[in-house]
N, C-alpha and C. Protein backbone atom coordinates (compact mmCIF):
# COMPACT_ATOMS: atom_id res chain seq x y z
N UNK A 1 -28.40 -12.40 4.03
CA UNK A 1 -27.64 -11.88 5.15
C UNK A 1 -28.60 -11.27 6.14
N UNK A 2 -28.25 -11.89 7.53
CA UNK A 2 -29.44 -11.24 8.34
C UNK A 2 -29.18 -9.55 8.84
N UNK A 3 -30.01 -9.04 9.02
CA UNK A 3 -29.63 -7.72 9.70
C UNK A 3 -28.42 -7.64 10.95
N UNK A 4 -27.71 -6.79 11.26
CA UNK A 4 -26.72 -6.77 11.99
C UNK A 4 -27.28 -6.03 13.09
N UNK A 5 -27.09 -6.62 14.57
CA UNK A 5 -27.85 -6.06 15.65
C UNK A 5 -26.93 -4.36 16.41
N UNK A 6 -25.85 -4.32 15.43
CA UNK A 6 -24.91 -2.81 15.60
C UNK A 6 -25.43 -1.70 15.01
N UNK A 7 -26.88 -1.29 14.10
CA UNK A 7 -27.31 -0.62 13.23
C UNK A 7 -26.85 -0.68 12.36
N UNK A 8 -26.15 -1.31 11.63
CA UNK A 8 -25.68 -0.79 10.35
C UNK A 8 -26.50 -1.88 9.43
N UNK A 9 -26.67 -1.25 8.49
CA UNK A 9 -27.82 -1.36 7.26
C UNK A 9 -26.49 -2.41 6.38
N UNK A 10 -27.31 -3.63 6.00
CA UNK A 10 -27.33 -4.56 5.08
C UNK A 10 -26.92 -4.12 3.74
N UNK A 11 -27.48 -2.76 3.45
CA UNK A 11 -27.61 -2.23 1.74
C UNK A 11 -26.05 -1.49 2.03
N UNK A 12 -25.92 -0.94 3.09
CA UNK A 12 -24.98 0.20 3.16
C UNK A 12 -23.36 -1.06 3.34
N UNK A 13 -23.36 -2.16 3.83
CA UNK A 13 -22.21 -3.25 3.83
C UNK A 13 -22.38 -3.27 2.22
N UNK A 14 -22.96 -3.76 1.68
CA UNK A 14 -23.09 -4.78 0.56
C UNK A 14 -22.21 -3.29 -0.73
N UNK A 15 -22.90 -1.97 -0.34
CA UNK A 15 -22.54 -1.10 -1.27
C UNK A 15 -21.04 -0.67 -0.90
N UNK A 16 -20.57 -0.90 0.68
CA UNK A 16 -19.12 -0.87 0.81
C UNK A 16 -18.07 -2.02 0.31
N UNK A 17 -18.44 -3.13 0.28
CA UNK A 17 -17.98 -4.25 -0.67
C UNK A 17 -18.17 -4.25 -2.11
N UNK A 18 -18.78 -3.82 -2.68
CA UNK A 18 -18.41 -2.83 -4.11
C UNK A 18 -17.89 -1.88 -4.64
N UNK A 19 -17.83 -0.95 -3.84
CA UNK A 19 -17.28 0.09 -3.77
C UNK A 19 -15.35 -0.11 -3.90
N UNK A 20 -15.54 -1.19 -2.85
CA UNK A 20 -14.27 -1.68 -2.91
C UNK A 20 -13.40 -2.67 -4.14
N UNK A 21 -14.06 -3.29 -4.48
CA UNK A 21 -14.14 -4.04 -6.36
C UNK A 21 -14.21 -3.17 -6.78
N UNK A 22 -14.94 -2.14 -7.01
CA UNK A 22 -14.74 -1.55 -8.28
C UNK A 22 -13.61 -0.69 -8.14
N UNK A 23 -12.98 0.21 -6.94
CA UNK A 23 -12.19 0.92 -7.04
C UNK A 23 -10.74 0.34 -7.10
N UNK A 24 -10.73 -0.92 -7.06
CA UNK A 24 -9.03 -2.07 -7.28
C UNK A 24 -9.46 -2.10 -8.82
N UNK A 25 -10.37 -2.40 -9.29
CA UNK A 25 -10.79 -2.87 -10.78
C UNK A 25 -10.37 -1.53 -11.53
N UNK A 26 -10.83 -0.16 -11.11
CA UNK A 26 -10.51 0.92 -11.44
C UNK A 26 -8.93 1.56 -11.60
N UNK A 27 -8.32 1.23 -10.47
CA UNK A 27 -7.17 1.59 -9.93
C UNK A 27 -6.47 0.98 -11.43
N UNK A 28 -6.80 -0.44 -11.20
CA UNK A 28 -5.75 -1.71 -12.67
C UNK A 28 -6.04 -0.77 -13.63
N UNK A 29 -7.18 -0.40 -14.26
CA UNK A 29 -7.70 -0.34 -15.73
C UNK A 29 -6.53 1.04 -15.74
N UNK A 30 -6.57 1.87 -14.65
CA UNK A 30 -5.67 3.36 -15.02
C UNK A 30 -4.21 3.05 -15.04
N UNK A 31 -4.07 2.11 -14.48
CA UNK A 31 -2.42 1.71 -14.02
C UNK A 31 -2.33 1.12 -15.31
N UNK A 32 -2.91 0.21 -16.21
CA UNK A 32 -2.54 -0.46 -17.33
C UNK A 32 -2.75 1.14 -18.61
N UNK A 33 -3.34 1.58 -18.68
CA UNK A 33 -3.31 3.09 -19.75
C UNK A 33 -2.38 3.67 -19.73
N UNK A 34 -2.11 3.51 -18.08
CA UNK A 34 -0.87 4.88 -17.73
C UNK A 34 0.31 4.56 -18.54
N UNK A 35 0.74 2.74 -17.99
CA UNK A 35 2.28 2.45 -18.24
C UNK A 35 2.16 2.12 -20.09
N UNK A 36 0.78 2.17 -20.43
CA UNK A 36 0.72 2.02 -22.38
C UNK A 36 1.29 3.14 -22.97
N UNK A 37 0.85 4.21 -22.28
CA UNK A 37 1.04 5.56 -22.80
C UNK A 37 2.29 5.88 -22.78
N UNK A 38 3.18 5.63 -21.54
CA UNK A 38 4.40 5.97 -21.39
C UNK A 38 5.02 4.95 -22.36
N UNK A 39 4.72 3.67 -22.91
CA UNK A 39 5.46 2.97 -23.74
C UNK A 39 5.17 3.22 -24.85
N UNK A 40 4.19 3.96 -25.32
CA UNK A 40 3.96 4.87 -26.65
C UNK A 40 4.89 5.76 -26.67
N UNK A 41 5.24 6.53 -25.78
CA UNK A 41 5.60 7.53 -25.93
C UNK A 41 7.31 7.60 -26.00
N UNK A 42 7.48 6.35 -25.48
CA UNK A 42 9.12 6.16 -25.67
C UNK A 42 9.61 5.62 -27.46
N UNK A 43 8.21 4.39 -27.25
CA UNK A 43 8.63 4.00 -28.60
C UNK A 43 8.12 4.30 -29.80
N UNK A 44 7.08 5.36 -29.65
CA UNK A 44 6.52 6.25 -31.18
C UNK A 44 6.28 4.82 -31.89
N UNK A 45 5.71 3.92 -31.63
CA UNK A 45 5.36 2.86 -32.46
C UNK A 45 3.69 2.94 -32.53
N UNK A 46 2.97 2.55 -33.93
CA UNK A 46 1.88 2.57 -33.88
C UNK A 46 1.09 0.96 -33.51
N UNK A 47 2.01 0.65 -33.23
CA UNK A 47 1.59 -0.91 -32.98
C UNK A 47 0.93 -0.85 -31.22
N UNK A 48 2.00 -0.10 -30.69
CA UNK A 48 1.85 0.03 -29.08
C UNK A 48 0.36 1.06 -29.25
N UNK A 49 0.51 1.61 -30.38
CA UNK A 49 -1.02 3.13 -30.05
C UNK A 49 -2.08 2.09 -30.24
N UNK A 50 -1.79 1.28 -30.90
CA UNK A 50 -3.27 0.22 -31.18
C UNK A 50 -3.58 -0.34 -29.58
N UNK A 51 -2.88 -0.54 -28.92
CA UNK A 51 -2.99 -1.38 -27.88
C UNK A 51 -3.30 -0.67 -26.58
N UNK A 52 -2.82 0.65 -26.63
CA UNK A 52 -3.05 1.96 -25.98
C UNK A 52 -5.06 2.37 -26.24
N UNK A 53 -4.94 2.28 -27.67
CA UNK A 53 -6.24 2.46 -27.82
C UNK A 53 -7.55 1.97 -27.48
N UNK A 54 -7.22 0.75 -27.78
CA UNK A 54 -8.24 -0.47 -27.38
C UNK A 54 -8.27 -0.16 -25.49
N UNK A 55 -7.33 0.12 -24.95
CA UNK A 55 -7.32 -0.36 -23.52
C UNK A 55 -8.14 1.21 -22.86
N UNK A 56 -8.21 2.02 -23.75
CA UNK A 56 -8.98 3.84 -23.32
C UNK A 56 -10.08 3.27 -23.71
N UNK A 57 -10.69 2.62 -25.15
CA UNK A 57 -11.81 2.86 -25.20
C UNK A 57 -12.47 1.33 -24.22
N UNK A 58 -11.96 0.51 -23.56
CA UNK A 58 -12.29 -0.04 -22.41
C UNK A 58 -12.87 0.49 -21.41
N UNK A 59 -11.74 1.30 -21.04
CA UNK A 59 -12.21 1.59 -19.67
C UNK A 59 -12.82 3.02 -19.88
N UNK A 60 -13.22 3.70 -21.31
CA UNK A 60 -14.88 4.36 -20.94
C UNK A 60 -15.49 3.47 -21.81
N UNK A 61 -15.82 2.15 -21.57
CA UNK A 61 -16.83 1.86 -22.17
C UNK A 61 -17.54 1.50 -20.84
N UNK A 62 -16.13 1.02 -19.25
CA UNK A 62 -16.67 0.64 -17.97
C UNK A 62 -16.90 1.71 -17.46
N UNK A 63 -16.33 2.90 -17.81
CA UNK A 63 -16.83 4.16 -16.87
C UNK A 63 -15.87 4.33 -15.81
N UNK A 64 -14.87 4.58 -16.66
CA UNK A 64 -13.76 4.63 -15.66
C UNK A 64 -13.19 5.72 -16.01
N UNK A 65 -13.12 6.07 -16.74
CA UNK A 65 -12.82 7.40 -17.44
C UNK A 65 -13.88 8.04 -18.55
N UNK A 66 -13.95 9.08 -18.98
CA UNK A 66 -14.81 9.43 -19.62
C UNK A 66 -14.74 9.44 -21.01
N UNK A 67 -15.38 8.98 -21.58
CA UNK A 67 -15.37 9.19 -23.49
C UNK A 67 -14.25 9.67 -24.12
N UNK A 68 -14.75 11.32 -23.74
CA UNK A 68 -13.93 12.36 -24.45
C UNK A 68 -12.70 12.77 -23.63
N UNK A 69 -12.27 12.05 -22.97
CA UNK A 69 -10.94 11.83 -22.22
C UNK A 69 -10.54 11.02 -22.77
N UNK A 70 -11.10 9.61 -23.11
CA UNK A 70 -10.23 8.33 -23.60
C UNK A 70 -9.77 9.35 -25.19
N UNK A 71 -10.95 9.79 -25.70
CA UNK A 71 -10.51 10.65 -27.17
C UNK A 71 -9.69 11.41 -27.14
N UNK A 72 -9.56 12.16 -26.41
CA UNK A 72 -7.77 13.62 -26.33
C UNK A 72 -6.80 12.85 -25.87
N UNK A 73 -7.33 11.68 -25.43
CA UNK A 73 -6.13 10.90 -24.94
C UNK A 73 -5.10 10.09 -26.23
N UNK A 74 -6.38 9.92 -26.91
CA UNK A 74 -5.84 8.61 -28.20
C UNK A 74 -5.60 9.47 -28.97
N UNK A 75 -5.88 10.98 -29.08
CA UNK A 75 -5.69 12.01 -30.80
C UNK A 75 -4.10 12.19 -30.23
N UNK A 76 -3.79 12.48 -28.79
CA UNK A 76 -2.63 13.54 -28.22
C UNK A 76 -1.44 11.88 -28.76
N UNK A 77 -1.43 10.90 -28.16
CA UNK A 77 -0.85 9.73 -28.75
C UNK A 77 -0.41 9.99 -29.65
N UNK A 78 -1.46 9.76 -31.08
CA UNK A 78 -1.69 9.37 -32.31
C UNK A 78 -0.87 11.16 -33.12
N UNK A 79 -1.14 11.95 -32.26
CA UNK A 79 -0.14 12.83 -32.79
C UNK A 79 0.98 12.74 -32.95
N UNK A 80 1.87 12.20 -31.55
CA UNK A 80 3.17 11.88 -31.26
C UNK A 80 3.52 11.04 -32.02
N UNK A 81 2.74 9.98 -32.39
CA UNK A 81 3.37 8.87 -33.43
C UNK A 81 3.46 8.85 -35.03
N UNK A 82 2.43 9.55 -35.49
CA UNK A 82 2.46 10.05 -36.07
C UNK A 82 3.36 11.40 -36.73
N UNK A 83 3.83 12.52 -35.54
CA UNK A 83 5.39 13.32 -36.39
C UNK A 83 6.42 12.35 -36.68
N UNK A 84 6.43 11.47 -35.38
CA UNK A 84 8.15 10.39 -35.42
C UNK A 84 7.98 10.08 -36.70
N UNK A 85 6.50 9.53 -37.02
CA UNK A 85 6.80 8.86 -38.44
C UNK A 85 6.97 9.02 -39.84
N UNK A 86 6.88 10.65 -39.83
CA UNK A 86 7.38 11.63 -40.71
C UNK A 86 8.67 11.83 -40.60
């Protein structure tokens, strides 16, 4: 890409066109946790926490959330499903 004769820097486009992917890519990964969680939470099933789980430790494995967020996230779950099933 040749330089743009308006000043604007080549590195500084290229890092606004990522910026932009990653934050739609970001947006999905939270929007798909969010509506898992709420379907955990209706249906106290451990089948849905498996699927809940896998999809937290995804998105901190991309860095979309943090570790020990995806973890209070999956114990606070795994609590709820766990009384129902008592």
């Amino acid at each position: 890409m040749a330089k743009l004769k308006t000043g604007r820097h080549t590195s500084a486009l290229k890092a606004q066109r990522q910026s932009v992917k990653r934050n739609s890519r970001n947006k999905g990964l939270k929007k798909t946790i969010h509506l898992a969680a709420k379907k955990v939470l209706a249906s106290k099933n451990a089948a849905d926490l498996k699927k809940v789980s896998s999809a937290l430790d995804k998105a901190a494995k991309k860095g979309v959330i943090h570790k020990k967020a995806a973890a209070r996230k999956k114990s606070r779950l795994a609590k709820v499903v766990n009384k129902a099933a008592k």
